[in-house]
PDB file of N, CA and C in Angstrom:
ATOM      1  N   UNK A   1      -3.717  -1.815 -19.366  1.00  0.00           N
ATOM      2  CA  UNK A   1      -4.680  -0.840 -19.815  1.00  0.00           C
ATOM      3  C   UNK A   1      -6.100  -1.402 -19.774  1.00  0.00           C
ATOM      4  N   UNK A   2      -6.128  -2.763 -20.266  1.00  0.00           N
ATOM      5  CA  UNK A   2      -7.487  -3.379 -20.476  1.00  0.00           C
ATOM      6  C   UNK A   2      -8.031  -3.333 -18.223  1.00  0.00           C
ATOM      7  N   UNK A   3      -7.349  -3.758 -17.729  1.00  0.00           N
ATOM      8  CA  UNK A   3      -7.062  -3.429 -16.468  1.00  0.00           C
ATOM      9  C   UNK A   3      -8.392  -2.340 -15.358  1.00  0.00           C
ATOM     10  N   UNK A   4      -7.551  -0.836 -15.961  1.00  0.00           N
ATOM     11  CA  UNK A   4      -7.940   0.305 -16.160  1.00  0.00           C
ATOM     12  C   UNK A   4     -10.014   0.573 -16.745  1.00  0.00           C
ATOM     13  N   UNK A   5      -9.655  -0.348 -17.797  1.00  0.00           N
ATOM     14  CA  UNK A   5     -10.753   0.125 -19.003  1.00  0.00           C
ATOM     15  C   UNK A   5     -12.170  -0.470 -18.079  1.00  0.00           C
ATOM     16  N   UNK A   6     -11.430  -1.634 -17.525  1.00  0.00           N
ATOM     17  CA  UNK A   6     -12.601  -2.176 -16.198  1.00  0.00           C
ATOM     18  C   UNK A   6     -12.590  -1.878 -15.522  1.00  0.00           C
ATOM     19  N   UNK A   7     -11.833  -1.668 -15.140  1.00  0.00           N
ATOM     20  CA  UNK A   7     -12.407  -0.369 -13.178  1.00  0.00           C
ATOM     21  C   UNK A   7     -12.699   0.366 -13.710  1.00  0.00           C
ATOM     22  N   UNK A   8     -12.655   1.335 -14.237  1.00  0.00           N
ATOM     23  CA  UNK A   8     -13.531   2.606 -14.906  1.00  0.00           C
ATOM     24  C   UNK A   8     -15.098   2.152 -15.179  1.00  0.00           C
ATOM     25  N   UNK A   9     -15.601   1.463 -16.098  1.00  0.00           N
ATOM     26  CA  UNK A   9     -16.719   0.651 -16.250  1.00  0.00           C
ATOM     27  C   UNK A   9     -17.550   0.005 -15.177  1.00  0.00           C
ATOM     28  N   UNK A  10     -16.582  -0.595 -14.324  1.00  0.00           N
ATOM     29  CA  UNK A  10     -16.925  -1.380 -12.732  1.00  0.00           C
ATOM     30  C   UNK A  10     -17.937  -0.151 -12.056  1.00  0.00           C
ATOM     31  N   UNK A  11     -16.938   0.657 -11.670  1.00  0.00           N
ATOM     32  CA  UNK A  11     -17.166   1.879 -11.091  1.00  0.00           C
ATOM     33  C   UNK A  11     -18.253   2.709 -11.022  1.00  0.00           C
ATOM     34  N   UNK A  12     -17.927   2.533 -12.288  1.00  0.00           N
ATOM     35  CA  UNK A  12     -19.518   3.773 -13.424  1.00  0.00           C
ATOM     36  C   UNK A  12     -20.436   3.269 -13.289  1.00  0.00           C
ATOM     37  N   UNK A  13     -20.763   2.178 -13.004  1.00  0.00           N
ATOM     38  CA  UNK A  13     -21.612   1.335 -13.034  1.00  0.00           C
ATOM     39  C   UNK A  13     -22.294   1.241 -11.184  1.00  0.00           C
ATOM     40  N   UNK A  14     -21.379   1.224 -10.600  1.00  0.00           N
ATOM     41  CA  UNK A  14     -21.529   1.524  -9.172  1.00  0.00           C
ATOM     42  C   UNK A  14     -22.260   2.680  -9.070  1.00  0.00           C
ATOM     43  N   UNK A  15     -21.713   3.808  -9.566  1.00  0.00           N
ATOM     44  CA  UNK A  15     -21.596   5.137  -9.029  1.00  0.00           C
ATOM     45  C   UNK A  15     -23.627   5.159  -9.239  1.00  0.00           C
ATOM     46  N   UNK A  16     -23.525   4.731 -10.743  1.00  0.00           N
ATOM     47  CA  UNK A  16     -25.108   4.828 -11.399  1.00  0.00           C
ATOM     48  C   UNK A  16     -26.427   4.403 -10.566  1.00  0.00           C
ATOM     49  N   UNK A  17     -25.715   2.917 -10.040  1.00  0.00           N
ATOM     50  CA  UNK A  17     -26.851   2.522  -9.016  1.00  0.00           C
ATOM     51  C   UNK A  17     -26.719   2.572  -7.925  1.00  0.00           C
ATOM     52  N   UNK A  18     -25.708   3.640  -7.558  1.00  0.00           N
ATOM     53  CA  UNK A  18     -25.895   4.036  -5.962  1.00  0.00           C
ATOM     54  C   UNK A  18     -25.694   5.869  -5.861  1.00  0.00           C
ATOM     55  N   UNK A  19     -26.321   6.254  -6.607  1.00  0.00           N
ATOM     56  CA  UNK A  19     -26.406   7.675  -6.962  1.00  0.00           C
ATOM     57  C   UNK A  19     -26.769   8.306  -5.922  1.00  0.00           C
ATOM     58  N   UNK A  20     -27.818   7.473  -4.965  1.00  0.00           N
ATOM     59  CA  UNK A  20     -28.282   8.856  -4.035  1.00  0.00           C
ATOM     60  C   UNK A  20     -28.051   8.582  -2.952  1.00  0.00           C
ATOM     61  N   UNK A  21     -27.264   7.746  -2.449  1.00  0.00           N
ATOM     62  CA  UNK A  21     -26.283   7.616  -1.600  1.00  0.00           C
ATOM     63  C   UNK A  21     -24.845   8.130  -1.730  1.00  0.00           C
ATOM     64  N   UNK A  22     -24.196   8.204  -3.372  1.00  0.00           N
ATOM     65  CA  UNK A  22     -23.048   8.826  -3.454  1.00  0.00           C
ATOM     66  C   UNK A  22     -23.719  10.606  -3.262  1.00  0.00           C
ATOM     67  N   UNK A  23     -24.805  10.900  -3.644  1.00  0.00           N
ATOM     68  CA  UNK A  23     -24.971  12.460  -3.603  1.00  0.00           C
ATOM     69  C   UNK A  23     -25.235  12.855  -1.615  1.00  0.00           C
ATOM     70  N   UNK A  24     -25.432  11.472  -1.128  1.00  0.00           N
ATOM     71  CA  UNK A  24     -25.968  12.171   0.437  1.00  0.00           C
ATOM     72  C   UNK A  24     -24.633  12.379   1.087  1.00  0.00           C
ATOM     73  N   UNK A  25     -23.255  11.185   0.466  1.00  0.00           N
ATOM     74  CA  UNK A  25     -21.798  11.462   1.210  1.00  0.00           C
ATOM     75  C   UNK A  25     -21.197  12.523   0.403  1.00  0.00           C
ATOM     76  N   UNK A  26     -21.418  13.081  -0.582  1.00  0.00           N
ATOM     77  CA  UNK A  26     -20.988  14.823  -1.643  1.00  0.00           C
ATOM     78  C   UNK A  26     -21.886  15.701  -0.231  1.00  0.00           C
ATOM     79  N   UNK A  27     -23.098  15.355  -0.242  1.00  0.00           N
ATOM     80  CA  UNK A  27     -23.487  16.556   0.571  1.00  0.00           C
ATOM     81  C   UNK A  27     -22.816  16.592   2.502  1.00  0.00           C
ATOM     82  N   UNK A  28     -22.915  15.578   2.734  1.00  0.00           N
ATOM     83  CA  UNK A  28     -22.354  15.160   4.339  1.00  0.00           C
ATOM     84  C   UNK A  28     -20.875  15.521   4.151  1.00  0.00           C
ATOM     85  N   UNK A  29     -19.392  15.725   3.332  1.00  0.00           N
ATOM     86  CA  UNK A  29     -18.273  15.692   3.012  1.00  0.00           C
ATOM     87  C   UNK A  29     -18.413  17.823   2.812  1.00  0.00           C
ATOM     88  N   UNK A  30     -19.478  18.284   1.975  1.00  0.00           N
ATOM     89  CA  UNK A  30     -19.354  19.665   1.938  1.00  0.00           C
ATOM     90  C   UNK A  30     -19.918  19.917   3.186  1.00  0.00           C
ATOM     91  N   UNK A  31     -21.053  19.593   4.095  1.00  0.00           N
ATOM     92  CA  UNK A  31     -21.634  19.832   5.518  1.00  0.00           C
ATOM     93  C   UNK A  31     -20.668  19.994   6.440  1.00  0.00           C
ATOM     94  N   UNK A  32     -19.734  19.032   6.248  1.00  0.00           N
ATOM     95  CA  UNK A  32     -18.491  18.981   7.444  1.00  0.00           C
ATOM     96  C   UNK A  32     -17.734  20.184   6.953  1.00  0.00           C
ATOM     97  N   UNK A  33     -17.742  20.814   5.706  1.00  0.00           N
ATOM     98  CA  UNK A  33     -16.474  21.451   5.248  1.00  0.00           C
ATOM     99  C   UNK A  33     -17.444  23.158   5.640  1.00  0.00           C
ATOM    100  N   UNK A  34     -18.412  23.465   5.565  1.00  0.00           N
ATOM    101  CA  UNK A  34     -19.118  24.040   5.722  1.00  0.00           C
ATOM    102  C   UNK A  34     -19.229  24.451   7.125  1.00  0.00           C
ATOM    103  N   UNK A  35     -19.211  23.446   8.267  1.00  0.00           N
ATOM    104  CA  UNK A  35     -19.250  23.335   9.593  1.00  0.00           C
ATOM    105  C   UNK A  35     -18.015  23.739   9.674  1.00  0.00           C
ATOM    106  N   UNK A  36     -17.068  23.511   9.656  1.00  0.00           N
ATOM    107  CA  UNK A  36     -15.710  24.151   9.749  1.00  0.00           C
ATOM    108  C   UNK A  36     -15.252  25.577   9.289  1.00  0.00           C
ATOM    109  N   UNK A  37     -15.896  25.644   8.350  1.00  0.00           N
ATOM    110  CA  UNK A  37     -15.712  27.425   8.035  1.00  0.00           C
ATOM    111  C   UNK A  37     -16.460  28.231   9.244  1.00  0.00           C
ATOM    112  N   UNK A  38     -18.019  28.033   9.416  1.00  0.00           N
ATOM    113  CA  UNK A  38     -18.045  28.483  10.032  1.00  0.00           C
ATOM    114  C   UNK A  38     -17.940  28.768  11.794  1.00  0.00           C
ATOM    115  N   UNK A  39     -17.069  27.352  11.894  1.00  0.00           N
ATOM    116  CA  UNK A  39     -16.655  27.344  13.314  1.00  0.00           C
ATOM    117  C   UNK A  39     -15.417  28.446  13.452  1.00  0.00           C
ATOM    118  N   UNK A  40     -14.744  28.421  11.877  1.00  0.00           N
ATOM    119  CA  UNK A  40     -13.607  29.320  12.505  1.00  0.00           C
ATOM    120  C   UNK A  40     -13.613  30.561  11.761  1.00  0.00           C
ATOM    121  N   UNK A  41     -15.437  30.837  11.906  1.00  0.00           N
ATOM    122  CA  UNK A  41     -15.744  32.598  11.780  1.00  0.00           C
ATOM    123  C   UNK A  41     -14.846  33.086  13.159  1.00  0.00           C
ATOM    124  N   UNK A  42     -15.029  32.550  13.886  1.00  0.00           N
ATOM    125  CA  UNK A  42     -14.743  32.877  15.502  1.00  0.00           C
ATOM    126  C   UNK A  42     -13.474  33.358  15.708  1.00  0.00           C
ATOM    127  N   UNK A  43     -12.615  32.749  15.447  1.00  0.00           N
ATOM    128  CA  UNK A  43     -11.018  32.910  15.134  1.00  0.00           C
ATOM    129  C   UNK A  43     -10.312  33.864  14.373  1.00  0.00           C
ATOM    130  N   UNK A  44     -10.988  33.708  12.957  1.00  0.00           N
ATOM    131  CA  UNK A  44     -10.195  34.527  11.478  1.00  0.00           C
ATOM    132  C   UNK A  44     -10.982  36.002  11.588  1.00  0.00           C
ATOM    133  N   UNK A  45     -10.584  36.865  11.363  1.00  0.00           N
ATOM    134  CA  UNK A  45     -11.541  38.608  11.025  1.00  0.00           C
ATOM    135  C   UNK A  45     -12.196  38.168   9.892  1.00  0.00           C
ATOM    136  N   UNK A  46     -12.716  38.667   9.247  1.00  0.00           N
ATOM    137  CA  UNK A  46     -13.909  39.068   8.535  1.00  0.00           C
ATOM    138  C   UNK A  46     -13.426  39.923   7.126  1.00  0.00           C
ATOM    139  N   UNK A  47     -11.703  40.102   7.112  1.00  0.00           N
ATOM    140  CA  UNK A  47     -10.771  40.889   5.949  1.00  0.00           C
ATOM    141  C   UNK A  47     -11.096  39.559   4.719  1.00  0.00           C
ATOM    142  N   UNK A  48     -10.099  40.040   3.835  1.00  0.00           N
ATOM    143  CA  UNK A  48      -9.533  39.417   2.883  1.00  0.00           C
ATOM    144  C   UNK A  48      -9.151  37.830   3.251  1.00  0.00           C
ATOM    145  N   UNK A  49      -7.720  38.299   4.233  1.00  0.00           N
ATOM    146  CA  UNK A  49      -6.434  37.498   4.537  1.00  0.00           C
ATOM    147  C   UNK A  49      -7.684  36.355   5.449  1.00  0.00           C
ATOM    148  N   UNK A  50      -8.209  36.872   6.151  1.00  0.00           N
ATOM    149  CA  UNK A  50      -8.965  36.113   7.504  1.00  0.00           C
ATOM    150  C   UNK A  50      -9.966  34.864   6.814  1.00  0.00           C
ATOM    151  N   UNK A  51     -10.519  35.472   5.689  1.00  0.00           N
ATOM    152  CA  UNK A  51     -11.221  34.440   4.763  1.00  0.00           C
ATOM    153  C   UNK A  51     -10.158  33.603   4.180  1.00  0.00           C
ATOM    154  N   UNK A  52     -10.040  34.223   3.451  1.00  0.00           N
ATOM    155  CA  UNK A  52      -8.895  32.990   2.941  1.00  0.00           C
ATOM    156  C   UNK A  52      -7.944  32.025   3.495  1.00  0.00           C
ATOM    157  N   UNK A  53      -7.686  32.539   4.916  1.00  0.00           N
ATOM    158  CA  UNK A  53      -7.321  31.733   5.975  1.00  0.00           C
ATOM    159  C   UNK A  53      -8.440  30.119   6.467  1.00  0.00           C
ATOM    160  N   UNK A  54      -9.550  31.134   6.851  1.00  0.00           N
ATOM    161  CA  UNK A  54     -10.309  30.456   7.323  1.00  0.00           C
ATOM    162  C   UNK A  54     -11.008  29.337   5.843  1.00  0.00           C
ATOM    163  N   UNK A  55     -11.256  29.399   4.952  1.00  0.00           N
ATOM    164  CA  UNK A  55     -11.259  28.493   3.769  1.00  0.00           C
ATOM    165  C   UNK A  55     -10.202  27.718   3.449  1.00  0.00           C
ATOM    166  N   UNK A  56      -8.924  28.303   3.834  1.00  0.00           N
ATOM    167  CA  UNK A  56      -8.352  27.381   3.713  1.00  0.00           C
ATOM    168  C   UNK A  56      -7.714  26.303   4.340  1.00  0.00           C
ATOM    169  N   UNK A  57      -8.070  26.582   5.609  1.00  0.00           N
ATOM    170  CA  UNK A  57      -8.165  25.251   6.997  1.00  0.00           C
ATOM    171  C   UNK A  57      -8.996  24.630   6.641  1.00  0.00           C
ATOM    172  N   UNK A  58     -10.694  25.216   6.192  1.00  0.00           N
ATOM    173  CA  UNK A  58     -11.520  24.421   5.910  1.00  0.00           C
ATOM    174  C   UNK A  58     -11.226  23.359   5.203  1.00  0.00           C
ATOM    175  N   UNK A  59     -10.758  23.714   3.875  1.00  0.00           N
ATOM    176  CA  UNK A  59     -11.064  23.002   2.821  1.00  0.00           C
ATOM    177  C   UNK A  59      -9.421  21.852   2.928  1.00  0.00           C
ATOM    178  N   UNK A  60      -9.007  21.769   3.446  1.00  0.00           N
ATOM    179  CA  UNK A  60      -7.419  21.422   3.861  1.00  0.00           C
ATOM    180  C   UNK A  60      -7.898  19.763   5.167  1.00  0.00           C
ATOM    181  N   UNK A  61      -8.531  20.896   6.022  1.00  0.00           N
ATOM    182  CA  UNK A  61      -8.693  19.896   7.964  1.00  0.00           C
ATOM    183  C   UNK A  61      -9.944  18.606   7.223  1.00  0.00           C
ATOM    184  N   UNK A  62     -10.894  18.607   6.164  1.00  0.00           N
ATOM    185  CA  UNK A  62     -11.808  17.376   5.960  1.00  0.00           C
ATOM    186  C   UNK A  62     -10.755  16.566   5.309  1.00  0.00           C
ATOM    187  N   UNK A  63      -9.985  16.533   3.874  1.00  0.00           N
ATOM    188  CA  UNK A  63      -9.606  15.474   3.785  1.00  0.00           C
ATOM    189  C   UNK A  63      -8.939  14.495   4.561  1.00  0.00           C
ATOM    190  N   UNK A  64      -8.311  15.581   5.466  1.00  0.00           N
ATOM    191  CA  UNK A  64      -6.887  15.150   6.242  1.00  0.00           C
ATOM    192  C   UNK A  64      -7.845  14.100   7.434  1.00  0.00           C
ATOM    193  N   UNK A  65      -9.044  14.699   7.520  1.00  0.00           N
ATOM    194  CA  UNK A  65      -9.800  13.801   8.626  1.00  0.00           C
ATOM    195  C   UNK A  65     -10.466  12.467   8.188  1.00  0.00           C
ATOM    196  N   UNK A  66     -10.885  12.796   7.013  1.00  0.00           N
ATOM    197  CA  UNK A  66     -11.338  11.545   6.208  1.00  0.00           C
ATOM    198  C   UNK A  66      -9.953  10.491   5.757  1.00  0.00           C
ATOM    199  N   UNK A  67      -8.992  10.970   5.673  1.00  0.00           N
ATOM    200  CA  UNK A  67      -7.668  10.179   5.591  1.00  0.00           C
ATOM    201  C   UNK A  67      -7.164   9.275   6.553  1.00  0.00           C
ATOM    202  N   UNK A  68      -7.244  10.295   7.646  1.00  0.00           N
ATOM    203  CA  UNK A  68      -7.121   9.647   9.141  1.00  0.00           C
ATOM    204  C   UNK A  68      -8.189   7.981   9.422  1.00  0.00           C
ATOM    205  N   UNK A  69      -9.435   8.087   9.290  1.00  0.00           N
ATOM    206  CA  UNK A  69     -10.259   7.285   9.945  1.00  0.00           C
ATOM    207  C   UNK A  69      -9.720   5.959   9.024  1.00  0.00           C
ATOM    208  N   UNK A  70      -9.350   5.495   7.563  1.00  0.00           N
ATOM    209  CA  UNK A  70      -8.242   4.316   7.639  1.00  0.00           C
ATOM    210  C   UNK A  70      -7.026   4.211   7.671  1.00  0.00           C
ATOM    211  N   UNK A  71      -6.376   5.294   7.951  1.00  0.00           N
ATOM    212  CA  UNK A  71      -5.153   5.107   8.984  1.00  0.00           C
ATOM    213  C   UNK A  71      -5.577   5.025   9.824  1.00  0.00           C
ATOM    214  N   UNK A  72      -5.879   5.295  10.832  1.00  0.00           N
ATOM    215  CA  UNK A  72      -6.200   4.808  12.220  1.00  0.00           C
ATOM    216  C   UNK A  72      -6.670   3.578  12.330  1.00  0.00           C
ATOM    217  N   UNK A  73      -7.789   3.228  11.361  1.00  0.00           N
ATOM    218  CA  UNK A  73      -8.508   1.305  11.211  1.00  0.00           C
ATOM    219  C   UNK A  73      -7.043   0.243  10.805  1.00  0.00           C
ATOM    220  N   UNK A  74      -6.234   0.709  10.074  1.00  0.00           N
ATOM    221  CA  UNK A  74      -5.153   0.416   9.685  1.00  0.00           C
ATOM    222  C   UNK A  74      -4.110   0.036  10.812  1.00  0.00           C
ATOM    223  N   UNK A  75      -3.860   0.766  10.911  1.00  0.00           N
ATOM    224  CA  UNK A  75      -2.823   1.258  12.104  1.00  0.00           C
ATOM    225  C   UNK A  75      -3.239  -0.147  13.287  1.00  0.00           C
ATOM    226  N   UNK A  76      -4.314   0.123  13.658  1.00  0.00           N
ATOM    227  CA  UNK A  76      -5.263  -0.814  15.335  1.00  0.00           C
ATOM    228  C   UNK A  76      -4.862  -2.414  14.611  1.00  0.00           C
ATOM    229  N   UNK A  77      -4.771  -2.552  13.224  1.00  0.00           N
ATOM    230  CA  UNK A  77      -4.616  -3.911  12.741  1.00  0.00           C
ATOM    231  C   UNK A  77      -3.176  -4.448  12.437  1.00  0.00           C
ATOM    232  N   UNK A  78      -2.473  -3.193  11.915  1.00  0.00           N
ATOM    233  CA  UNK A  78      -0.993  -4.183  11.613  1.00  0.00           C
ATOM    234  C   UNK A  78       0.592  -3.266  11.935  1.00  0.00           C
ATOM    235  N   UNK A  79      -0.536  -2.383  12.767  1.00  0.00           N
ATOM    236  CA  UNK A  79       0.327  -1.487  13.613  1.00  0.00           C
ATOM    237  C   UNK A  79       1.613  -0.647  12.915  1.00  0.00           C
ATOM    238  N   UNK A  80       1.439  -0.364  11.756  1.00  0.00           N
ATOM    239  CA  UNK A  80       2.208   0.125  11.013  1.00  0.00           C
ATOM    240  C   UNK A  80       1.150   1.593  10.420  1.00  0.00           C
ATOM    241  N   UNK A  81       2.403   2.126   9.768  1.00  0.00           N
ATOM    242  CA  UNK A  81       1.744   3.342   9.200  1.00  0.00           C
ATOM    243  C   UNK A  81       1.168   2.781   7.859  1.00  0.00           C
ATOM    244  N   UNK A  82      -0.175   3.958   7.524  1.00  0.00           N
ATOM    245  CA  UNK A  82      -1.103   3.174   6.099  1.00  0.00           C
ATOM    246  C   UNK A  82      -0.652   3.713   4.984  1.00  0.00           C
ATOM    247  N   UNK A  83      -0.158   3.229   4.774  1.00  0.00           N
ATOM    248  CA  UNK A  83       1.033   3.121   3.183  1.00  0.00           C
ATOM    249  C   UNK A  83      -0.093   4.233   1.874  1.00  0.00           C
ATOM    250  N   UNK A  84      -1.138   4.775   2.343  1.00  0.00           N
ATOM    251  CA  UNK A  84      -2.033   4.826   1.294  1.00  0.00           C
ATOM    252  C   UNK A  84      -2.652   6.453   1.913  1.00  0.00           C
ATOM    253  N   UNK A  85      -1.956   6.899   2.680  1.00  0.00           N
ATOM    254  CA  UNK A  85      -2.916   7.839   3.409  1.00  0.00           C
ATOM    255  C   UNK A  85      -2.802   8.894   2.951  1.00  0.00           C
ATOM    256  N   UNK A  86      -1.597   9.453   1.667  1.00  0.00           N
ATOM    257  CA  UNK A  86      -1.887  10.588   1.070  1.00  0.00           C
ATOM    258  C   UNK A  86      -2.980  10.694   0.333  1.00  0.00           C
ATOM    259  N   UNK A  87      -2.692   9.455  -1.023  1.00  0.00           N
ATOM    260  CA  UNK A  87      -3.696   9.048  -1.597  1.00  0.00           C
ATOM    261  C   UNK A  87      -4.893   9.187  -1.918  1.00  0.00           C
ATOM    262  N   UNK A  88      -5.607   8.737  -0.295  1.00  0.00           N
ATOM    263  CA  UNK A  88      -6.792   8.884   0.510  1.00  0.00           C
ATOM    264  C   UNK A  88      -6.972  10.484   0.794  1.00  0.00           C
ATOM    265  N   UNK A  89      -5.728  11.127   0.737  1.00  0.00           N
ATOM    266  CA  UNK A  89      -6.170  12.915   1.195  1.00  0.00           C
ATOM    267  C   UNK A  89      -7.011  13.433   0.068  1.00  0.00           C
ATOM    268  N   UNK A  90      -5.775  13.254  -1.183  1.00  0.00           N
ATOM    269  CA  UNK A  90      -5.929  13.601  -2.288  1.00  0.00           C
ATOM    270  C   UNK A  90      -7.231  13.827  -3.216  1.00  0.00           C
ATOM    271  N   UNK A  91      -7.213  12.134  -2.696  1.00  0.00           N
ATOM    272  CA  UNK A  91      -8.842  11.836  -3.829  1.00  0.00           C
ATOM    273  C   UNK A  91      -9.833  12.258  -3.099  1.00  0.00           C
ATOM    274  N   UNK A  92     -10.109  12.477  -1.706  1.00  0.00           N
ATOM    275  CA  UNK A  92     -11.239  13.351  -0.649  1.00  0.00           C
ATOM    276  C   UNK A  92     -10.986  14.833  -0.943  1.00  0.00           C
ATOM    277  N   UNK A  93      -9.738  15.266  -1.236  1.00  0.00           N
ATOM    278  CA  UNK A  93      -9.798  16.681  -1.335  1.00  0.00           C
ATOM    279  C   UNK A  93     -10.323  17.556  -3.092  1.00  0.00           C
ATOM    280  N   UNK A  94      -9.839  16.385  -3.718  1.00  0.00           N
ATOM    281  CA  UNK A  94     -10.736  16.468  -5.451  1.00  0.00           C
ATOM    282  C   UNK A  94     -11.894  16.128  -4.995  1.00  0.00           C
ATOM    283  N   UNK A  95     -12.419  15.144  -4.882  1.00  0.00           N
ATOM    284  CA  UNK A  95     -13.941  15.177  -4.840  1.00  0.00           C
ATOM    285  C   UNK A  95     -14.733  16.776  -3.736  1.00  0.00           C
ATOM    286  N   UNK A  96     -13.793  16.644  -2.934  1.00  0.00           N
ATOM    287  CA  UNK A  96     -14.220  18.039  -2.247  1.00  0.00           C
ATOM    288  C   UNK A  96     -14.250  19.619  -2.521  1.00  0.00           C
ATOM    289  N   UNK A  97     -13.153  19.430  -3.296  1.00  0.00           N
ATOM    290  CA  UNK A  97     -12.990  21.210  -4.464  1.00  0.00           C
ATOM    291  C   UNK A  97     -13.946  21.090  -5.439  1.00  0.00           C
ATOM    292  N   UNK A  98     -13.810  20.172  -6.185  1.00  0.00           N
ATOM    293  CA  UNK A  98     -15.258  19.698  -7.322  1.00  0.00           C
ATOM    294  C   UNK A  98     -16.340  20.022  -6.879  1.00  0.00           C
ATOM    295  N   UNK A  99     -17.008  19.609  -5.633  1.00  0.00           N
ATOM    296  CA  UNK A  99     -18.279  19.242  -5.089  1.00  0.00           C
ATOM    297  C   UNK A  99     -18.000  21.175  -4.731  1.00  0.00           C
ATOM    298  N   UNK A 100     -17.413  21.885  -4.354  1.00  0.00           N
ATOM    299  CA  UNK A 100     -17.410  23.426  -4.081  1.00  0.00           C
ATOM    300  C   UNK A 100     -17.410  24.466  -5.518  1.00  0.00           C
ATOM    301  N   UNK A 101     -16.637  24.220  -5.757  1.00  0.00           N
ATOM    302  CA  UNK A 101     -16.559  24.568  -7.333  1.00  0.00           C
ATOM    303  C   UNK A 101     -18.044  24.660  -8.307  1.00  0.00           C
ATOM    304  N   UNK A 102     -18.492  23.686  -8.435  1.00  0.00           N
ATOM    305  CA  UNK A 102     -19.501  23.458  -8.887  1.00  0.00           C
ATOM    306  C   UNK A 102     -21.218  24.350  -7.816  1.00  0.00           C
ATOM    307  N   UNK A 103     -21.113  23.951  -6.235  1.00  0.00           N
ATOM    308  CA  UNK A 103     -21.778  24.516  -5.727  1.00  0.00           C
ATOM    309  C   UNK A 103     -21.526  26.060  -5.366  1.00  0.00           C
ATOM    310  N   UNK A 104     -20.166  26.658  -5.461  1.00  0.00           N
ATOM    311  CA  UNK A 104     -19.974  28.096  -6.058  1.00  0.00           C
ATOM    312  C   UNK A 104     -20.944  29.030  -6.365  1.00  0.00           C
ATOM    313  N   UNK A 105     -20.878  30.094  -6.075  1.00  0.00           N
ATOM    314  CA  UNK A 105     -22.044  31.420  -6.321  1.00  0.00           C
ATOM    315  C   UNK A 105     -21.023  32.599  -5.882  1.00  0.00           C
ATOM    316  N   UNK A 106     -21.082  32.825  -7.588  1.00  0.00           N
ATOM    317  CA  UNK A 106     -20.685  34.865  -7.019  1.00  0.00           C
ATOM    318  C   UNK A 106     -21.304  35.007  -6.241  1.00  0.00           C
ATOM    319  N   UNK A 107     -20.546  36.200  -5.471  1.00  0.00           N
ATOM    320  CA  UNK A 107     -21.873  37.090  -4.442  1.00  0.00           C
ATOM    321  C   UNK A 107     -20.817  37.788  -3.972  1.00  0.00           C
TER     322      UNK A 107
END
């Protein structure tokens, strides 16, 4: 636990003095997710079903890509699969619903 209580602290402490670099990869992580919606205006109709389609490739195809780039660095080194690559989806796809959620607007 004591463990825990320091990476949390470590972290926080990171996050604090590298704030506007963590806010330029929040904004570059929604840009890509953003770029993808509207690449697949093209594809989905303009209904209900077609949005929600198309949001939900969006918001689905970034983590899975941000997951990929250390599996793949992984992979070129010990040629095995990266033991860690859900993981890696997971915590890109929370920081990525958060970072939407929050930037959210009825309309």
């Amino acid at each position: 636990m004591i463990k825990h209580l320091i990476a949390i602290v470590a972290l926080t402490i990171v996050i604090i003095l590298t704030m506007s670099q963590a806010q330029a990869a929040l904004e570059t992580l929604l840009a890509g997710h953003n770029w993808v919606a509207e690449t697949l205006k093209a594809v989905f109709s303009g209904g209900t079903a077609g949005n929600v389609t198309r949001e939900l490739l969006a918001s689905l195809s970034i983590p899975f890509l941000v997951g990929l780039i250390p599996a793949a660095l992984y992979w070129l080194a010990k040629r095995s699969w990266f033991p860690y690559f859900m993981t890696f989806v997971w915590v890109t796809w929370l920081i990525q619903t958060s970072a939407l959620v929050i930037q959210y607007k009825m309309g």
